[in-house]
C-alpha atoms as a PDB file:
ATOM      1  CA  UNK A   1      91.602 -59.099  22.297  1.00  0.00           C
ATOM      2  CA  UNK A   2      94.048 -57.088  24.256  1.00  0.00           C
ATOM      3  CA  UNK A   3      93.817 -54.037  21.679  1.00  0.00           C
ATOM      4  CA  UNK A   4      89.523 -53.950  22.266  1.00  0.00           C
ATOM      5  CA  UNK A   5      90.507 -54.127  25.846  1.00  0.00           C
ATOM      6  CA  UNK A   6      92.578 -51.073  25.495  1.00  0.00           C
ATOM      7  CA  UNK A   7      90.951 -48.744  23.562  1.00  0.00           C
ATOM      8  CA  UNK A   8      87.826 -49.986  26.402  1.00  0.00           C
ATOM      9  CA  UNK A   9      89.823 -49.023  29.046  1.00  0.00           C
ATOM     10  CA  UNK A  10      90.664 -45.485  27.316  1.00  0.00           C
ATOM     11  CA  UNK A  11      87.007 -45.083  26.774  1.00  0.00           C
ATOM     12  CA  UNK A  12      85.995 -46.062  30.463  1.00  0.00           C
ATOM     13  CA  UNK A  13      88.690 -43.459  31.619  1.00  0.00           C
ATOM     14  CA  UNK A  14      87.377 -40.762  29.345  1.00  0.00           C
ATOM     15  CA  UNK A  15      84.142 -40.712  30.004  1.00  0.00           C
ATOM     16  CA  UNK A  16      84.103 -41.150  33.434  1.00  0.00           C
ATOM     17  CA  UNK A  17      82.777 -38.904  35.654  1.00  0.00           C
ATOM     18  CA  UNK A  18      85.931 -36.910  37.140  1.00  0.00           C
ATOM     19  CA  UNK A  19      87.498 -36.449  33.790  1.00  0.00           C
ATOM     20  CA  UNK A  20      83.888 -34.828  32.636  1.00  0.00           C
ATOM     21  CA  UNK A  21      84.275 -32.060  36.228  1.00  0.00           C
ATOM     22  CA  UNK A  22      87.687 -31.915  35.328  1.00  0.00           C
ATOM     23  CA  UNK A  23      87.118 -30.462  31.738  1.00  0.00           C
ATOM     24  CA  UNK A  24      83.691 -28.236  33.260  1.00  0.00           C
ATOM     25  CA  UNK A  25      86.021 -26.810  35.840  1.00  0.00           C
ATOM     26  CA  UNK A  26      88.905 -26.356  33.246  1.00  0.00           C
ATOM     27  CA  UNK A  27      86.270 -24.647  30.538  1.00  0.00           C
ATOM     28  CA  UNK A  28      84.426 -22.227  33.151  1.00  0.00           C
ATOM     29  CA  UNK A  29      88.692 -21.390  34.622  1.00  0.00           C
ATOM     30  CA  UNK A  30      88.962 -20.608  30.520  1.00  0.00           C
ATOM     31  CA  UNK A  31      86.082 -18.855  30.273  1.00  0.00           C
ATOM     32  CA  UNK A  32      86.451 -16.776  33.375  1.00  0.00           C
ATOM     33  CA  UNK A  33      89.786 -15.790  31.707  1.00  0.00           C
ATOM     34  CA  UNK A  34      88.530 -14.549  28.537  1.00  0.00           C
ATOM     35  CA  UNK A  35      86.210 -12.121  30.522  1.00  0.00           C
ATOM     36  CA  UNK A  36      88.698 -10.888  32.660  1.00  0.00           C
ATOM     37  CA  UNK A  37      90.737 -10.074  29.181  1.00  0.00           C
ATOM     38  CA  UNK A  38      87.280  -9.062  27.371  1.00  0.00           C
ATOM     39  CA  UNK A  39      87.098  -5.727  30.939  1.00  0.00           C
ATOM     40  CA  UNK A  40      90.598  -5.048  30.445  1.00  0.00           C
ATOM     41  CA  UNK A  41      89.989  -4.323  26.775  1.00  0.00           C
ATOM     42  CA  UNK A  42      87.040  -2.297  27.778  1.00  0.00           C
ATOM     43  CA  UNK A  43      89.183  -0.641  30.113  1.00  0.00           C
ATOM     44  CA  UNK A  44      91.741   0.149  27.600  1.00  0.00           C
ATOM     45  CA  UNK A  45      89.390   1.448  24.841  1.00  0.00           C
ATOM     46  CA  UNK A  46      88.425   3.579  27.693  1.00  0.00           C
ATOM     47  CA  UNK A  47      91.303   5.509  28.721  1.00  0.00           C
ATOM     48  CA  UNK A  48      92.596   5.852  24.920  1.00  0.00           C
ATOM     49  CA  UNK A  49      89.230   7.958  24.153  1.00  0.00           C
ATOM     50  CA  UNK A  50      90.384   9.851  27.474  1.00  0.00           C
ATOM     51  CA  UNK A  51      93.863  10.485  26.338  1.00  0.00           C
ATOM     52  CA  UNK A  52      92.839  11.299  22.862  1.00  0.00           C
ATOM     53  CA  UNK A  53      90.692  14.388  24.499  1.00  0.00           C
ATOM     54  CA  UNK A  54      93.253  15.313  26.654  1.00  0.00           C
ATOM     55  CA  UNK A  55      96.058  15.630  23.827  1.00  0.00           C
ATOM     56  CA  UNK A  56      93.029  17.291  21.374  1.00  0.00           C
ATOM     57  CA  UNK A  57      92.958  19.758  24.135  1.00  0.00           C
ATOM     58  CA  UNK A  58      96.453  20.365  24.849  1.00  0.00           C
ATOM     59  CA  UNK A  59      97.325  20.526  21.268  1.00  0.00           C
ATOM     60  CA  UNK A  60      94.569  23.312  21.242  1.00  0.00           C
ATOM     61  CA  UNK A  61      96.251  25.337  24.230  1.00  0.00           C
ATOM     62  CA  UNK A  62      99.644  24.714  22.704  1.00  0.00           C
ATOM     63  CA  UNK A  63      98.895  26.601  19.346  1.00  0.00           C
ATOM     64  CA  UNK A  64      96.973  29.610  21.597  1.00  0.00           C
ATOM     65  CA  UNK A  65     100.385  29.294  23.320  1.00  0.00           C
ATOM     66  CA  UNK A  66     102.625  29.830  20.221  1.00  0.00           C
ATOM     67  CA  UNK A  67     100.077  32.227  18.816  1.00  0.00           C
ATOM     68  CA  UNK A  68     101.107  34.332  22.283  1.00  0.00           C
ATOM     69  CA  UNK A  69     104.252  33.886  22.053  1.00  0.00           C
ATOM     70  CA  UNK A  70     104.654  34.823  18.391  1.00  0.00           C
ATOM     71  CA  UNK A  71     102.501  37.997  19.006  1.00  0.00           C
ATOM     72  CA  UNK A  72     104.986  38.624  22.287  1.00  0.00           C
ATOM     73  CA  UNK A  73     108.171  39.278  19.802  1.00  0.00           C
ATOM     74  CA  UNK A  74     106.297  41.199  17.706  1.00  0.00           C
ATOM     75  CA  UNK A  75     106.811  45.290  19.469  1.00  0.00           C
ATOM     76  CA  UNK A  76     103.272  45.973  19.002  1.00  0.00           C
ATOM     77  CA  UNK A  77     102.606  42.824  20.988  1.00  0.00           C
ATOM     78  CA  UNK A  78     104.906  43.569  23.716  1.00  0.00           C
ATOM     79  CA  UNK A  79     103.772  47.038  24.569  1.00  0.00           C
ATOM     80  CA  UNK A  80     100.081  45.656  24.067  1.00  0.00           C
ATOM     81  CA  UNK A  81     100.936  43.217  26.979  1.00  0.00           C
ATOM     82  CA  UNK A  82     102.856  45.766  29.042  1.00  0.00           C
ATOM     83  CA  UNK A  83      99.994  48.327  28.935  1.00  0.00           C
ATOM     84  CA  UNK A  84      97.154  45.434  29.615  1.00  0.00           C
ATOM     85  CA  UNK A  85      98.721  44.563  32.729  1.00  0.00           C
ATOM     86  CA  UNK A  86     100.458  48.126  33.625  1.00  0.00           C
ATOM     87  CA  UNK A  87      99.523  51.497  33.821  1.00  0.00           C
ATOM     88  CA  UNK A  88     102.401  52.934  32.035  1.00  0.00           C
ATOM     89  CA  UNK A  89     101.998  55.251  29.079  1.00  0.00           C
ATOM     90  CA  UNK A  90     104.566  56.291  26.372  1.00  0.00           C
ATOM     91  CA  UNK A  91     106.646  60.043  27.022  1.00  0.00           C
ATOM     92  CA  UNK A  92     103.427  62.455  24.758  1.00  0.00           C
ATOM     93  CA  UNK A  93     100.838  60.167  25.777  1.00  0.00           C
ATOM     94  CA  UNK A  94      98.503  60.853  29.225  1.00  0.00           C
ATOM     95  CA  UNK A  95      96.903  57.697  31.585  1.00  0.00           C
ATOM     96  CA  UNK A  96      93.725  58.504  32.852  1.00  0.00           C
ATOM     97  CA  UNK A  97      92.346  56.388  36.034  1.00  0.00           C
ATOM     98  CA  UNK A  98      88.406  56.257  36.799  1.00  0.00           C
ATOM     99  CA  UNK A  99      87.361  55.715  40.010  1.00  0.00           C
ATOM    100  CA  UNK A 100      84.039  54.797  40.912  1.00  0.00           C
ATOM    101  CA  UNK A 101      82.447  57.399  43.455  1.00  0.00           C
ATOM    102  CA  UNK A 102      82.178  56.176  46.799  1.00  0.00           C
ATOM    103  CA  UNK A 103      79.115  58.038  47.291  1.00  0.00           C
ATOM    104  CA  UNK A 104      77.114  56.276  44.238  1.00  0.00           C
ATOM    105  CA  UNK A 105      78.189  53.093  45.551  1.00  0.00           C
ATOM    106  CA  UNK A 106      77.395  53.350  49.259  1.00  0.00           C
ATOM    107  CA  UNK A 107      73.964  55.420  48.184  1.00  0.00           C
ATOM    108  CA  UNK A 108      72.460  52.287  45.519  1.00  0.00           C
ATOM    109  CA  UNK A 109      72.511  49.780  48.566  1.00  0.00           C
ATOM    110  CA  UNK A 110      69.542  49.340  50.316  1.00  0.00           C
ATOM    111  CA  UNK A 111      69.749  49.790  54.344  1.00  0.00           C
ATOM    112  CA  UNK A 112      69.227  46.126  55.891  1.00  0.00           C
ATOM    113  CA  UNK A 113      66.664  46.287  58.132  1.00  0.00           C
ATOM    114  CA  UNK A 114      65.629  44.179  61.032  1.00  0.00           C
ATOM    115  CA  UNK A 115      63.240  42.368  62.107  1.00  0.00           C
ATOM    116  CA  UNK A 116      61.169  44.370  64.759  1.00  0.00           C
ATOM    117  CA  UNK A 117      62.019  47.403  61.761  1.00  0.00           C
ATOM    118  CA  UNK A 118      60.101  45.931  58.906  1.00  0.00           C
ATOM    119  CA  UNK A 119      57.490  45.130  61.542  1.00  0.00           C
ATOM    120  CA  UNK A 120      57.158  48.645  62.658  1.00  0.00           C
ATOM    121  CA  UNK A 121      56.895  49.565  59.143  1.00  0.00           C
ATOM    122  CA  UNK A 122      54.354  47.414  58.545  1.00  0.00           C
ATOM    123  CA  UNK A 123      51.977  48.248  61.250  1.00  0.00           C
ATOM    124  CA  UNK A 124      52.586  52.211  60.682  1.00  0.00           C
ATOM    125  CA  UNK A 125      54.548  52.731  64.022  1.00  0.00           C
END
């Protein structure tokens, strides 16, 4: 008789009512956990499809790079370089600078005109 009233006693206890919140609260606290793990993951998958782009594009800059440099120890590169950004020219050759005449360029723009002019136009004064 004592065991049935132990194993009733076990059952009372389990079933009751705070043990049942208990377990709720201790499911939804689990649950809520999972989620938080499920963003992060998100989060994560994120930023590596970020970081994959960025080192796609840096490996693409870092070959140009190379390719620039290689071309740089090359002579034909280095004088290439040297006349892009200088206006030097070897000891038989001759540099020849346009200029733009400042009289073509002031002449193309049209005169602004004010307000009481256009108006003056317009009537015929």
């Amino acid at each position: 008789m004592l065991d049935f009233q132990q194993k009733w006693k076990t059952k009372t206890f389990m079933y009751s009512r705070g043990v049942r919140i208990f377990l709720a609260v201790l499911a939804l606290y689990s649950l809520f956990s999972v989620y938080r793990v499920y963003e992060k993951k998100q989060e994560s998958e994120g930023d590596l499809r970020k970081v994959e782009q960025q080192t796609i594009v840096l490996s693409a800059k870092d070959t140009a790079l190379v390719k620039s440099i290689d071309t740089l120890q090359t002579d034909e590169g280095l004088e290439a370089e040297i006349r892009s950004k200088y206006s030097v020219a070897k000891e038989q050759e001759q540099v020849v600078v346009l200029v733009e005449d400042q009289e073509k360029a002031l002449s193309t723009s049209t005169p602004k005109k004010s307000v009481w002019q256009k108006m003056r136009s317009f009537f015929g004064f």
